[in-house]
C-alpha atoms as a PDB file:
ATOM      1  CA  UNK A   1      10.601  23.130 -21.572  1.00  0.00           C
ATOM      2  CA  UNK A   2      11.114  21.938 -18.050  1.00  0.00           C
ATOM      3  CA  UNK A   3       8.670  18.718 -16.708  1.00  0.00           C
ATOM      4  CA  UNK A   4       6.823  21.306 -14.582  1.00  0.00           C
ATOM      5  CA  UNK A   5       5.545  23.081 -17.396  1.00  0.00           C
ATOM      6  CA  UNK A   6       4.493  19.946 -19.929  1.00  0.00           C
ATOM      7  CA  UNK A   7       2.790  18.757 -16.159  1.00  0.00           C
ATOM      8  CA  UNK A   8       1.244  22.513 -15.704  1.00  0.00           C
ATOM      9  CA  UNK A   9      -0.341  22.372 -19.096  1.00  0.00           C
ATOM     10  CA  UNK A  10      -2.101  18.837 -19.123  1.00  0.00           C
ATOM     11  CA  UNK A  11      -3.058  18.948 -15.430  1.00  0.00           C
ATOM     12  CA  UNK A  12      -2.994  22.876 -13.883  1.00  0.00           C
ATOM     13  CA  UNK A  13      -1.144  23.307 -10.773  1.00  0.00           C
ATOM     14  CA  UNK A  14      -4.120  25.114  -9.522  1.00  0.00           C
ATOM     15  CA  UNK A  15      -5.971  21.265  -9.557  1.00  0.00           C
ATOM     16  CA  UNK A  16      -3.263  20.138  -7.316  1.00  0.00           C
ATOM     17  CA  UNK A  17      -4.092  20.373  -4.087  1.00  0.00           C
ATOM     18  CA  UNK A  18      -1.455  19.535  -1.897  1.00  0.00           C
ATOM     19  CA  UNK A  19      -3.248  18.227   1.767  1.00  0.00           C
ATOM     20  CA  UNK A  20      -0.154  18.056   3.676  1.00  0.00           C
ATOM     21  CA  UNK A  21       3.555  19.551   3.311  1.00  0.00           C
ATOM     22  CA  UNK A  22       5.085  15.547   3.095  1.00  0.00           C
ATOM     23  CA  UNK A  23       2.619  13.558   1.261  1.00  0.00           C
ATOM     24  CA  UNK A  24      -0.518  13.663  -0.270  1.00  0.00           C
ATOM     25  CA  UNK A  25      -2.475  15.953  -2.763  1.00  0.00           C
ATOM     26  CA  UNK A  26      -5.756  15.864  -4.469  1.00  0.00           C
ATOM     27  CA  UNK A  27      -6.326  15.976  -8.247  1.00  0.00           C
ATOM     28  CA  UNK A  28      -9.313  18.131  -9.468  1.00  0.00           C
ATOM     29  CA  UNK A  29     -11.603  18.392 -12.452  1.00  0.00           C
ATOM     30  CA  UNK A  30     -10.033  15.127 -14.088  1.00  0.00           C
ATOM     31  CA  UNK A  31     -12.593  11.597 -14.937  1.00  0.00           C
ATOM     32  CA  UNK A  32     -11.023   8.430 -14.288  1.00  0.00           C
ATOM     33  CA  UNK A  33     -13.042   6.941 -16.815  1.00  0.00           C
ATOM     34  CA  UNK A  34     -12.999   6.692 -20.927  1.00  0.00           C
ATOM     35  CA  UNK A  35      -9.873   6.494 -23.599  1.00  0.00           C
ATOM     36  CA  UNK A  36      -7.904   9.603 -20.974  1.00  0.00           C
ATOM     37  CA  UNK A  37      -5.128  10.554 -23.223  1.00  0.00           C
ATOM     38  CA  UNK A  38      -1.553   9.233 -23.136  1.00  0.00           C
ATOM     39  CA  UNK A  39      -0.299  13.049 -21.574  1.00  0.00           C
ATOM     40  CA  UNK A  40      -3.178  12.628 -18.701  1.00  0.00           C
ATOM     41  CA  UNK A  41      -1.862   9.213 -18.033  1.00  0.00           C
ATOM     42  CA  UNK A  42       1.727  10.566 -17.826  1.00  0.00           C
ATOM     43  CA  UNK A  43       0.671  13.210 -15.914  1.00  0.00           C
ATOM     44  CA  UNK A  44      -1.348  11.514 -13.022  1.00  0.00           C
ATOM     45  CA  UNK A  45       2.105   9.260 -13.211  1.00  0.00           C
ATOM     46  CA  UNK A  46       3.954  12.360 -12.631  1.00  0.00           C
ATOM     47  CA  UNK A  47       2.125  13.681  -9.914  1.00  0.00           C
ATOM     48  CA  UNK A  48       1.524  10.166  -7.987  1.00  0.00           C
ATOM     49  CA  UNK A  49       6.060   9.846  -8.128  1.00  0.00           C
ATOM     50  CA  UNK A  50       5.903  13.336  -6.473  1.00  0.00           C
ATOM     51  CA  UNK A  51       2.771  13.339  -3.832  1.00  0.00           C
ATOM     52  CA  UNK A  52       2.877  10.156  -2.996  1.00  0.00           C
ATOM     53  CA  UNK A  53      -0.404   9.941  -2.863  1.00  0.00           C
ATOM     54  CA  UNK A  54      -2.942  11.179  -4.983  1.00  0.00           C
ATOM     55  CA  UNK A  55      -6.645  11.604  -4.321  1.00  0.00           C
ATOM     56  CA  UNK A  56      -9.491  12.038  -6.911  1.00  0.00           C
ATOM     57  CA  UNK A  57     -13.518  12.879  -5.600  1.00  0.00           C
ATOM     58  CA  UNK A  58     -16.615  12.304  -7.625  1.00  0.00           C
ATOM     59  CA  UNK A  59     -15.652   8.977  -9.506  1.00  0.00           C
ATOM     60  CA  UNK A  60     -18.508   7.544  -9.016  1.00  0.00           C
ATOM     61  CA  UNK A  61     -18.619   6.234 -12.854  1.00  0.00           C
ATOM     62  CA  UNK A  62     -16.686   3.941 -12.117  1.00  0.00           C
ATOM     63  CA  UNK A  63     -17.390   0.345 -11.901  1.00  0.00           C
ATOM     64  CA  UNK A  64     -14.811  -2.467 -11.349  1.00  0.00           C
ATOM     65  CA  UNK A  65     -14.303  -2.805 -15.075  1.00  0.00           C
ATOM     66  CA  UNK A  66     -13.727   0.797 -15.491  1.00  0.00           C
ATOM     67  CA  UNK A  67     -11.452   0.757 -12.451  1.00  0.00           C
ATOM     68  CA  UNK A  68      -9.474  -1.665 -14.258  1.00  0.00           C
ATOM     69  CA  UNK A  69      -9.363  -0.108 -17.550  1.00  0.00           C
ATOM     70  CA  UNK A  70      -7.760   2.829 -15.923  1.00  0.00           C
ATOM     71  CA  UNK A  71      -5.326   0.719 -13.915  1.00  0.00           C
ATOM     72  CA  UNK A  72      -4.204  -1.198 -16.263  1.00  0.00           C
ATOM     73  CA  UNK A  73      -2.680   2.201 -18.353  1.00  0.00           C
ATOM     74  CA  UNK A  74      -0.300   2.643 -15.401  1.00  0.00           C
ATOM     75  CA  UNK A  75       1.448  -1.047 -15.765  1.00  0.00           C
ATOM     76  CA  UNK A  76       0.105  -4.401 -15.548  1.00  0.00           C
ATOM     77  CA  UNK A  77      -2.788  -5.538 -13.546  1.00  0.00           C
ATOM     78  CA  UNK A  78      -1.522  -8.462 -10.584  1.00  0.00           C
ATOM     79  CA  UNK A  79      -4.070 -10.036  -8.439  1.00  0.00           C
ATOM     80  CA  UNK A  80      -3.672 -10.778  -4.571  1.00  0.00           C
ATOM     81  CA  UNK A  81      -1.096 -13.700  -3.814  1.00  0.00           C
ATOM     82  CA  UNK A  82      -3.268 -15.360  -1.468  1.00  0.00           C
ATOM     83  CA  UNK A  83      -7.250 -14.268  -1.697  1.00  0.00           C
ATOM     84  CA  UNK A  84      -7.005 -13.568  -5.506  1.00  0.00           C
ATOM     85  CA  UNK A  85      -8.809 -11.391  -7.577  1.00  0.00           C
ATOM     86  CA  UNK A  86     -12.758 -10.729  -7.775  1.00  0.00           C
ATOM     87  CA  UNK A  87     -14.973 -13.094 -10.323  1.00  0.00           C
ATOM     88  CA  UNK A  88     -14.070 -11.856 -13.885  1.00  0.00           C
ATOM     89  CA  UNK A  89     -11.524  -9.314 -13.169  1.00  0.00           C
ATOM     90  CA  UNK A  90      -7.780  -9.456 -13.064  1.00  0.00           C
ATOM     91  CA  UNK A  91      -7.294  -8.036 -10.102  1.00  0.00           C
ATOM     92  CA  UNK A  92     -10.284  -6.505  -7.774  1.00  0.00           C
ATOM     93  CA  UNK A  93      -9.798  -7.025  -4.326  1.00  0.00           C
ATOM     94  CA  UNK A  94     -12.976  -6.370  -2.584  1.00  0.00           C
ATOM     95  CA  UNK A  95     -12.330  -5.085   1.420  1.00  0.00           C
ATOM     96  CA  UNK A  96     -15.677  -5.607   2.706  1.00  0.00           C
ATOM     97  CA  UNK A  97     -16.277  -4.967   6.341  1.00  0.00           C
ATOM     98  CA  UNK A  98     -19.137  -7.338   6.401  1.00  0.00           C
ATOM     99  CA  UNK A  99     -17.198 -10.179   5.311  1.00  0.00           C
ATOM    100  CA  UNK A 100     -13.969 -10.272   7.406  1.00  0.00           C
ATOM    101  CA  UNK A 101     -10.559  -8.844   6.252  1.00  0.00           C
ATOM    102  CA  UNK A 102     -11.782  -5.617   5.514  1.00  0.00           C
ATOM    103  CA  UNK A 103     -10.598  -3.454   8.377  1.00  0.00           C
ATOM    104  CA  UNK A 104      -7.012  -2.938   8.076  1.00  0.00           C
ATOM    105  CA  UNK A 105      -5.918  -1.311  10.579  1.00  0.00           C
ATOM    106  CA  UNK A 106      -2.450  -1.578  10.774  1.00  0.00           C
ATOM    107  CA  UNK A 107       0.404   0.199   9.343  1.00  0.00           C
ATOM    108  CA  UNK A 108       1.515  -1.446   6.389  1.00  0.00           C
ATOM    109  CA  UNK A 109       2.369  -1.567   2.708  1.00  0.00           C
ATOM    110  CA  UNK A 110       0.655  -3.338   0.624  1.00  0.00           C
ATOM    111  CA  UNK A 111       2.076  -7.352  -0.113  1.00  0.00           C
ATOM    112  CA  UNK A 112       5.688  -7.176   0.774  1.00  0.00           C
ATOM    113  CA  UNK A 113       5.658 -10.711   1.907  1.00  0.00           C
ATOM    114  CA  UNK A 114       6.229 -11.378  -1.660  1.00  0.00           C
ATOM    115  CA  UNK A 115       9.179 -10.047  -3.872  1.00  0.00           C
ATOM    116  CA  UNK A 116       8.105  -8.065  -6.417  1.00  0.00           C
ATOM    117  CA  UNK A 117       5.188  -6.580  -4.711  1.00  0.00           C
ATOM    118  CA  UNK A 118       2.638  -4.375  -5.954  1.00  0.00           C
ATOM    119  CA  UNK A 119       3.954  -0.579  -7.022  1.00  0.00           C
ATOM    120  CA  UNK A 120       0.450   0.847  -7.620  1.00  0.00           C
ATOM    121  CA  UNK A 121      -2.665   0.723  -5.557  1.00  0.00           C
ATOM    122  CA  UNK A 122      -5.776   2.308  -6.537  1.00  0.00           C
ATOM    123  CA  UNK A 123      -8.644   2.126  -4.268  1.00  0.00           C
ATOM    124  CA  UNK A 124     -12.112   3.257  -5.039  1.00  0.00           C
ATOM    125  CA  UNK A 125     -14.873   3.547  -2.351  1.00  0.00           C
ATOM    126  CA  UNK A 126     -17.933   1.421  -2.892  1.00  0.00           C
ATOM    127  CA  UNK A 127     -19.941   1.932   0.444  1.00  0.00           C
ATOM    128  CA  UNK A 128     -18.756   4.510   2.790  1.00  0.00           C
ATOM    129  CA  UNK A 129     -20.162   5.129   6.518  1.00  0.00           C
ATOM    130  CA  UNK A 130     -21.678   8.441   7.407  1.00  0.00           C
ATOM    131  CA  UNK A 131     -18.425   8.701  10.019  1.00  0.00           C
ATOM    132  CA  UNK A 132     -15.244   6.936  10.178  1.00  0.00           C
ATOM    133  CA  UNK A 133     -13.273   4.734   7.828  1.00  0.00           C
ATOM    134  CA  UNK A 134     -10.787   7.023   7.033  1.00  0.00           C
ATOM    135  CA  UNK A 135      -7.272   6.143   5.882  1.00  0.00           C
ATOM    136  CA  UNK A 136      -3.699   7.221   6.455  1.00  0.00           C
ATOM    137  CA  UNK A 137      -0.796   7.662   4.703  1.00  0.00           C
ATOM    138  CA  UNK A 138       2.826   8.033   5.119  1.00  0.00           C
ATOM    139  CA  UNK A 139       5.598   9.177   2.992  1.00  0.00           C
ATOM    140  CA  UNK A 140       8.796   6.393   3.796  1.00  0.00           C
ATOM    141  CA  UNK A 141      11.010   8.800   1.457  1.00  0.00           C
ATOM    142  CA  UNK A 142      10.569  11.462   3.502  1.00  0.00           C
ATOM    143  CA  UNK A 143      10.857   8.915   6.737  1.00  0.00           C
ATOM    144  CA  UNK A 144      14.357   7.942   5.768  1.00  0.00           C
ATOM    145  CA  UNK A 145      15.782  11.826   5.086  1.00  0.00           C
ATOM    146  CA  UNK A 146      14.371  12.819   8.862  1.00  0.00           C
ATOM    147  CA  UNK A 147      16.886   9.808  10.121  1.00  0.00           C
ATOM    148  CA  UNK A 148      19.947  10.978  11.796  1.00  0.00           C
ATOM    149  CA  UNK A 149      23.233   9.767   9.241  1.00  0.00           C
ATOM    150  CA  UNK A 150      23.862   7.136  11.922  1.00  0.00           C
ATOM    151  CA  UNK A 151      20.496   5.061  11.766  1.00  0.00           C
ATOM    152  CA  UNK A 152      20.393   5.552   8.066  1.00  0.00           C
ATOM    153  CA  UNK A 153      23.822   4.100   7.901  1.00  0.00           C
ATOM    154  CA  UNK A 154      22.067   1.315   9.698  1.00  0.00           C
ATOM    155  CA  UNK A 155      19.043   1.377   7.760  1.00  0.00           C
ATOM    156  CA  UNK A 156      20.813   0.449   4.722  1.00  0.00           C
ATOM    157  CA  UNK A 157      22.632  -2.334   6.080  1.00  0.00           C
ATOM    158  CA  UNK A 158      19.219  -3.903   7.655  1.00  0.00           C
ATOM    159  CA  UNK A 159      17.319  -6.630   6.109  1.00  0.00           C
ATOM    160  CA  UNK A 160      14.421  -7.756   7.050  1.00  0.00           C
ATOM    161  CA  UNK A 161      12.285 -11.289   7.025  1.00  0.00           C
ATOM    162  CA  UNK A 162       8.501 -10.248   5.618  1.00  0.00           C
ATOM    163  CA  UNK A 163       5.761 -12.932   5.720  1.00  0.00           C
ATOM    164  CA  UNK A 164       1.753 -13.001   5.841  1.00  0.00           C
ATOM    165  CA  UNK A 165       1.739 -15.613   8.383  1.00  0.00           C
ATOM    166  CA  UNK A 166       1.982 -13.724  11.988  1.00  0.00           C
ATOM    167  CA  UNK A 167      -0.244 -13.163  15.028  1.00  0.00           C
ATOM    168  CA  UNK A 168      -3.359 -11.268  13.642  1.00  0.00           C
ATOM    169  CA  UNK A 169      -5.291 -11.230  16.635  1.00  0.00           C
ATOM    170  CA  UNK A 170      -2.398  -9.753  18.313  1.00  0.00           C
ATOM    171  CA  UNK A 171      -1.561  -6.931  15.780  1.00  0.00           C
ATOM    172  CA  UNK A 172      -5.781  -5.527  15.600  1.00  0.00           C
ATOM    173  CA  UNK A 173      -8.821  -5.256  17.241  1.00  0.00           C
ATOM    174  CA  UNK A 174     -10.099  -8.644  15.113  1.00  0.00           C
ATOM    175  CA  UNK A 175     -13.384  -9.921  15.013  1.00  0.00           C
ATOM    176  CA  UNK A 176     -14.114 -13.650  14.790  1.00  0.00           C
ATOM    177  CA  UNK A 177     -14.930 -13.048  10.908  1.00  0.00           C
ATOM    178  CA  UNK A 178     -11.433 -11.512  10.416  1.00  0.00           C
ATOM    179  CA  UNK A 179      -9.638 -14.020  12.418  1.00  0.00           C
ATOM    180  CA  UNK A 180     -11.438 -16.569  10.085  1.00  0.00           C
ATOM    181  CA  UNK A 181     -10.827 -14.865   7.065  1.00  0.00           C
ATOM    182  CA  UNK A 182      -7.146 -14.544   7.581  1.00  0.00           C
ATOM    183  CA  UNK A 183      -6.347 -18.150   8.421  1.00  0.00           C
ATOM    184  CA  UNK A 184      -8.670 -19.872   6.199  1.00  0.00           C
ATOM    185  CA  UNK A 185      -7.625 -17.385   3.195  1.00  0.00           C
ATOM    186  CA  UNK A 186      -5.046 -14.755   3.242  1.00  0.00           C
ATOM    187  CA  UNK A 187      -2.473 -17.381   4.688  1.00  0.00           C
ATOM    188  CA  UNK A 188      -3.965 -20.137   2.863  1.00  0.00           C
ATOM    189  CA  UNK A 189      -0.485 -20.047   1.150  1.00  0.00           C
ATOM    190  CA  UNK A 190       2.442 -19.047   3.529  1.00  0.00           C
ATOM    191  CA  UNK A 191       5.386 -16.411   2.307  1.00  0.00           C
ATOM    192  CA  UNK A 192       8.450 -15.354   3.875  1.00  0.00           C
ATOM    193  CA  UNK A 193      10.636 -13.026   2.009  1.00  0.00           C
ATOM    194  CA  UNK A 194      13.657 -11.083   2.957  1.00  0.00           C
ATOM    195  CA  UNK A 195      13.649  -7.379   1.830  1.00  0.00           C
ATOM    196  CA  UNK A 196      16.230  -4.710   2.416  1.00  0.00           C
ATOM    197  CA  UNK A 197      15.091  -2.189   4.871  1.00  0.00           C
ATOM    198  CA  UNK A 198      16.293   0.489   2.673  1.00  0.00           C
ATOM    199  CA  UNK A 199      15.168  -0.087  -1.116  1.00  0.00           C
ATOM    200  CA  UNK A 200      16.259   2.445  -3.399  1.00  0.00           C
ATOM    201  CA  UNK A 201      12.951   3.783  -5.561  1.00  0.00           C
ATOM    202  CA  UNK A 202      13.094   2.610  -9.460  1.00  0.00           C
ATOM    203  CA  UNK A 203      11.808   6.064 -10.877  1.00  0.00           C
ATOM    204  CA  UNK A 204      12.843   8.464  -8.326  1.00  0.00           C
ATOM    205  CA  UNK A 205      16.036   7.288  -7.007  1.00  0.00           C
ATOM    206  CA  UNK A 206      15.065   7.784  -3.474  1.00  0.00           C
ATOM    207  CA  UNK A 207      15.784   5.825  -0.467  1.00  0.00           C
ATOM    208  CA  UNK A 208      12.353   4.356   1.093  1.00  0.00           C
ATOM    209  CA  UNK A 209      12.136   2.589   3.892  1.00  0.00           C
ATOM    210  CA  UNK A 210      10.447  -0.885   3.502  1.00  0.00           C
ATOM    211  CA  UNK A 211       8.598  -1.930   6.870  1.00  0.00           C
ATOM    212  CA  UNK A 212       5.196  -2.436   8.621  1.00  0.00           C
ATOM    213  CA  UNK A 213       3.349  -4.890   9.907  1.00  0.00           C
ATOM    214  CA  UNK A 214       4.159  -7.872   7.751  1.00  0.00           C
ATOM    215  CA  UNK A 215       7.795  -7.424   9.000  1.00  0.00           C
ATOM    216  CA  UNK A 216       8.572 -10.401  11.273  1.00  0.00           C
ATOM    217  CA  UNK A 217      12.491  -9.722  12.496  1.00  0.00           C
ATOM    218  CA  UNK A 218      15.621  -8.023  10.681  1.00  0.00           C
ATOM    219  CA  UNK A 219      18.498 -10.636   9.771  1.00  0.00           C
ATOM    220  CA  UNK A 220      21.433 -11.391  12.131  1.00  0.00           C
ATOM    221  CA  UNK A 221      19.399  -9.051  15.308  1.00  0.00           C
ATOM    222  CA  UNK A 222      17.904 -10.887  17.930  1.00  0.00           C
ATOM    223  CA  UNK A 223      13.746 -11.017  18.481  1.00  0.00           C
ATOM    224  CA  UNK A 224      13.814  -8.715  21.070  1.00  0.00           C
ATOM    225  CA  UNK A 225      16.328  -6.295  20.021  1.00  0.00           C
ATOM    226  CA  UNK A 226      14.671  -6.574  15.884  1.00  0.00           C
ATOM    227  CA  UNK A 227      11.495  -5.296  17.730  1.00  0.00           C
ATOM    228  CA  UNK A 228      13.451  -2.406  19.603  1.00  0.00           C
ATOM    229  CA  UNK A 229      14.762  -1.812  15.819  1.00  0.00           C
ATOM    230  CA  UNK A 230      11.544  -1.836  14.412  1.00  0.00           C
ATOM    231  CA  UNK A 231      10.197   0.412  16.947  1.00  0.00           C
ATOM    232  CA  UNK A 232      12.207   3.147  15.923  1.00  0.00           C
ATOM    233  CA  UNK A 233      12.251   3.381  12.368  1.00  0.00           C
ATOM    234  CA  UNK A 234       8.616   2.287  12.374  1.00  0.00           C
ATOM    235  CA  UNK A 235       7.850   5.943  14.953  1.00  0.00           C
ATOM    236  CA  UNK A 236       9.588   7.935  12.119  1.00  0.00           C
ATOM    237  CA  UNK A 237       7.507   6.262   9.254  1.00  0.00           C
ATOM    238  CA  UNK A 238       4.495   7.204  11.258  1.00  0.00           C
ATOM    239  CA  UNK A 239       4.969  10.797  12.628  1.00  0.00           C
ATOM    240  CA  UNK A 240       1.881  12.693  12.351  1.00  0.00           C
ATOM    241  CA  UNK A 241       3.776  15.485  10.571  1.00  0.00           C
ATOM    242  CA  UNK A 242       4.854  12.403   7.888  1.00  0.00           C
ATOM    243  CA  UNK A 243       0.880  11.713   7.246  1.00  0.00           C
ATOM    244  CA  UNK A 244      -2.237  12.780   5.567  1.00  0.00           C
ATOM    245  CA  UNK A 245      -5.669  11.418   6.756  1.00  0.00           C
ATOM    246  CA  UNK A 246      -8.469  11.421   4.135  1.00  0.00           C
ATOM    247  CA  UNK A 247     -11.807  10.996   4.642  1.00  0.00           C
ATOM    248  CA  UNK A 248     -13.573   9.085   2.096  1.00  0.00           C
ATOM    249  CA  UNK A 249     -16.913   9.361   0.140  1.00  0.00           C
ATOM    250  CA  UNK A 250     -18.547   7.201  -1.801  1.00  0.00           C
ATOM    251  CA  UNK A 251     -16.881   7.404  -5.431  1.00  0.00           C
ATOM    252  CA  UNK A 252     -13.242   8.785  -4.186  1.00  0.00           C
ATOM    253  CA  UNK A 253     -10.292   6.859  -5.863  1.00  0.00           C
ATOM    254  CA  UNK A 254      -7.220   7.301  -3.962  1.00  0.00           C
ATOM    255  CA  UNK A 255      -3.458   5.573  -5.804  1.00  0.00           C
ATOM    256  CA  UNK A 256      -0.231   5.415  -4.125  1.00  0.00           C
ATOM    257  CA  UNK A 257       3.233   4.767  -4.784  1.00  0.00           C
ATOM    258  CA  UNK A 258       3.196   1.022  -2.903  1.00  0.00           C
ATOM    259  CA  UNK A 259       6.781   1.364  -3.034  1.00  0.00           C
ATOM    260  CA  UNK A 260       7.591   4.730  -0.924  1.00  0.00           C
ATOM    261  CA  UNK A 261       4.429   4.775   1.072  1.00  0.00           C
ATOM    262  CA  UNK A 262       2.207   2.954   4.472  1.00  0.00           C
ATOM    263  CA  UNK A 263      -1.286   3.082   5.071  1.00  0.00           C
ATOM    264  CA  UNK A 264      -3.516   2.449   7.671  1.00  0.00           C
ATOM    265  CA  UNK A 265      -7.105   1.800   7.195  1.00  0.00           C
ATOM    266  CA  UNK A 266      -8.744   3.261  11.000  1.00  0.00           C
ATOM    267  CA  UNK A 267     -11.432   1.026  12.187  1.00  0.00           C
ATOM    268  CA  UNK A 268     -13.629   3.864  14.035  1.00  0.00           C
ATOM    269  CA  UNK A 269     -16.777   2.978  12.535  1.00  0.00           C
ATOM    270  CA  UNK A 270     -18.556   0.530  14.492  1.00  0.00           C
ATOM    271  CA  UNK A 271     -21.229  -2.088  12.827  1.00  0.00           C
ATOM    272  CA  UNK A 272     -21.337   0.353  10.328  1.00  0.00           C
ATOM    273  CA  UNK A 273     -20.778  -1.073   6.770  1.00  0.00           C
ATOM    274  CA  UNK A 274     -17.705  -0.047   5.083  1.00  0.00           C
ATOM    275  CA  UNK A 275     -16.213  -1.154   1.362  1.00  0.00           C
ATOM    276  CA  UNK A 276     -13.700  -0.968  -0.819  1.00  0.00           C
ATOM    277  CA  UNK A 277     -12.179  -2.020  -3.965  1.00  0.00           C
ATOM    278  CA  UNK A 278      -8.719  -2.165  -4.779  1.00  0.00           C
ATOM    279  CA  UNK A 279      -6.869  -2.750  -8.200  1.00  0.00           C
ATOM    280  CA  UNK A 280      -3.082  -3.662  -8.085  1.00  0.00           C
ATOM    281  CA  UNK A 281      -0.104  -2.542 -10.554  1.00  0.00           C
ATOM    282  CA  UNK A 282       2.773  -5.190 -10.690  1.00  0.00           C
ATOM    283  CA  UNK A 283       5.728  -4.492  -9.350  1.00  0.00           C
ATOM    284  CA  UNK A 284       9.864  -4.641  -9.497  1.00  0.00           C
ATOM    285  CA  UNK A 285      12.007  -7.092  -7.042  1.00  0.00           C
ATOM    286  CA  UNK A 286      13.422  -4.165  -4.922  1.00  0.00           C
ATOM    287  CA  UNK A 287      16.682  -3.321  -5.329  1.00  0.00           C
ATOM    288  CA  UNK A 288      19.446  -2.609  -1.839  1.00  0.00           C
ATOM    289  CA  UNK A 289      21.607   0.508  -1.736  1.00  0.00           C
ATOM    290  CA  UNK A 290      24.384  -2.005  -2.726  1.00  0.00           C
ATOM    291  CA  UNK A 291      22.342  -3.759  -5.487  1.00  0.00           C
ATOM    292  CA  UNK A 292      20.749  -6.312  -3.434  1.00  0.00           C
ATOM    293  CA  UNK A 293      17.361  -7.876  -4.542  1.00  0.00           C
ATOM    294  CA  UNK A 294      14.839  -8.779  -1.948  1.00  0.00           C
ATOM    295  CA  UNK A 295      14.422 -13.108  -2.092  1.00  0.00           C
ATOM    296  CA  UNK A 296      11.560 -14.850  -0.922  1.00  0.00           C
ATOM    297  CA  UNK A 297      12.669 -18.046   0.473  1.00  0.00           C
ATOM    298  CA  UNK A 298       9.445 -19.812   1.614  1.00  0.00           C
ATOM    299  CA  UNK A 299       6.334 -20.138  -0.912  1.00  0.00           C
ATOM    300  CA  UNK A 300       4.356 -23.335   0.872  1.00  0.00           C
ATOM    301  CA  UNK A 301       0.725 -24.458   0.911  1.00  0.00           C
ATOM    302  CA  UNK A 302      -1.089 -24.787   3.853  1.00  0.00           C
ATOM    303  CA  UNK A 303      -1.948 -28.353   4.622  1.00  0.00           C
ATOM    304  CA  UNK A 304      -5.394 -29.051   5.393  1.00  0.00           C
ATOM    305  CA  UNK A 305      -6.163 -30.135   9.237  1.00  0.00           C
ATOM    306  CA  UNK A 306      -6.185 -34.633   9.030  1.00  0.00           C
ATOM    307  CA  UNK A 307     -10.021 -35.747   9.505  1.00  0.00           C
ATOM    308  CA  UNK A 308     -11.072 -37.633  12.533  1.00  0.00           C
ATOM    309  CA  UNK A 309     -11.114 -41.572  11.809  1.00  0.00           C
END
């Protein structure tokens, strides 16, 4: 019996809907919620290592406990380096427009300042605007296959030096709230870690590509030629024909592979209120093409500013 078939009869192909040729398909007539059996978990696993990304409508049972109870069946539940997790859960990170930090819109993957970042994200919409707010994905798999053989030959000799400290402001349109948000809390502790460009995927064995905007140069390369670097591999990770684009309603749950994807959270929606909650799946120190793991070689606590005599 081939892994197509045990898939075919827990989940049926014809509630896969694929919503782009690259990346992305949506999962019908299955509840988040309640004891889901061990097949349905392996299943949803299954699909999420092929598609990417996987998108589910009408969860609108679920609540953050719920959300978690589900997470937690696809590995162990990690909370946010920096902001933490939501009171009296493991792991809830709440992206609430209204409170700064919740428009994310640049392309990135999820943590990589650290080593063993995140390998799951599951996001479930909470309060969704009549227009706007939708999120993109990319597929860095496919990203490194459309490479020419010379740049992935260079690709897999690249490292590069991640960290959450960097010019906000200069990366998004930020408001004052944001700006406040990110220096008082998400670099309240600073990271800088050094990941290989290429990582080779733990379950797949594919070659991803591990950039965005936490990157902050490539080792040995010079600032100005890194950013000519990270130009061009970044343009390929972010084709349009690379993406899919959802557009989100209150009660969706979208997960991703954190380790062979980018997103990018597009902040089109005005004053409008927007939120989100995201649960986090712990993740593996990734591994080089020539079995290299990523290092992070700064961990340091802001100090607080000296009071005034």
């Amino acid at each position: 019996m081939t892994e197509t078939t045990t898939i075919d009869k827990i989940i049926p192909r014809a509630d896969v809907i694929k919503r782009a040729a690259r990346v992305g398909a949506e999962i019908r007539n299955v509840r988040l919620s309640g004891n889901l059996p061990e097949q349905t978990i392996g299943a949803i696993n299954e699909l999420l290592l092929e598609h990417k990304v996987i998108f589910f409508r009408d969860q609108g049972q679920l609540d953050d406990s719920e959300q978690e109870r589900f997470a937690v069946r696809l590995g162990r539940l990690v909370p946010h380096p920096t902001v933490g997790a939501t009171k009296g859960t493991a792991s809830i990170l709440e992206l609430d427009s209204a409170r700064g930090g919740g428009r994310a819109d640049q392309w990135h993957t999820d943590v990589t300042f650290v080593d063993a970042y995140p390998k799951i994200s599951i996001l479930r919409g909470v309060v969704i605007p009549p227009f706007g707010g939708d999120t993109i994905w990319s597929n860095t798999a496919a990203a490194y296959l459309d490479l020419p053989p010379p740049l992935q030959r260079l690709a897999d000799e690249l490292w590069a030096v991640h960290s959450n400290a960097y010019d906000y402001a200069a990366k998004t349109r930020a408001s004052e709230a944001d700006r406040k948000h990110f220096d008082e809390v998400f670099t309240g502790t600073v990271y800088e870690t050094e990941h290989p460009v290429v990582r080779v995927h733990p379950e797949t064995g594919e070659r991803t590509l591990v950039l965005g905007n936490f990157v902050q140069r490539f080792l040995g390369i010079p600032k100005y030629d890194s950013q000519r670097l990270f130009d061009l591999f970044q343009s390929h990770i972010t084709a349009p024909e690379n993406t899919v684009r959802w557009s989100w309603k209150e009660g969706d749950v979208v997960i991703w592979d954190n380790r062979a994807t980018q997103h990018y959270a597009v902040n089109d929606y005005g004053d409008q209120h927007r939120v989100v909650r995201r649960a986090t799946i712990d993740g593996e120190v990734p591994v080089s093409v020539d079995g290299r793991h990523s290092v992070t070689r700064i961990k340091a606590t802001k100090q607080a500013p000296a009071k005034a005599a």
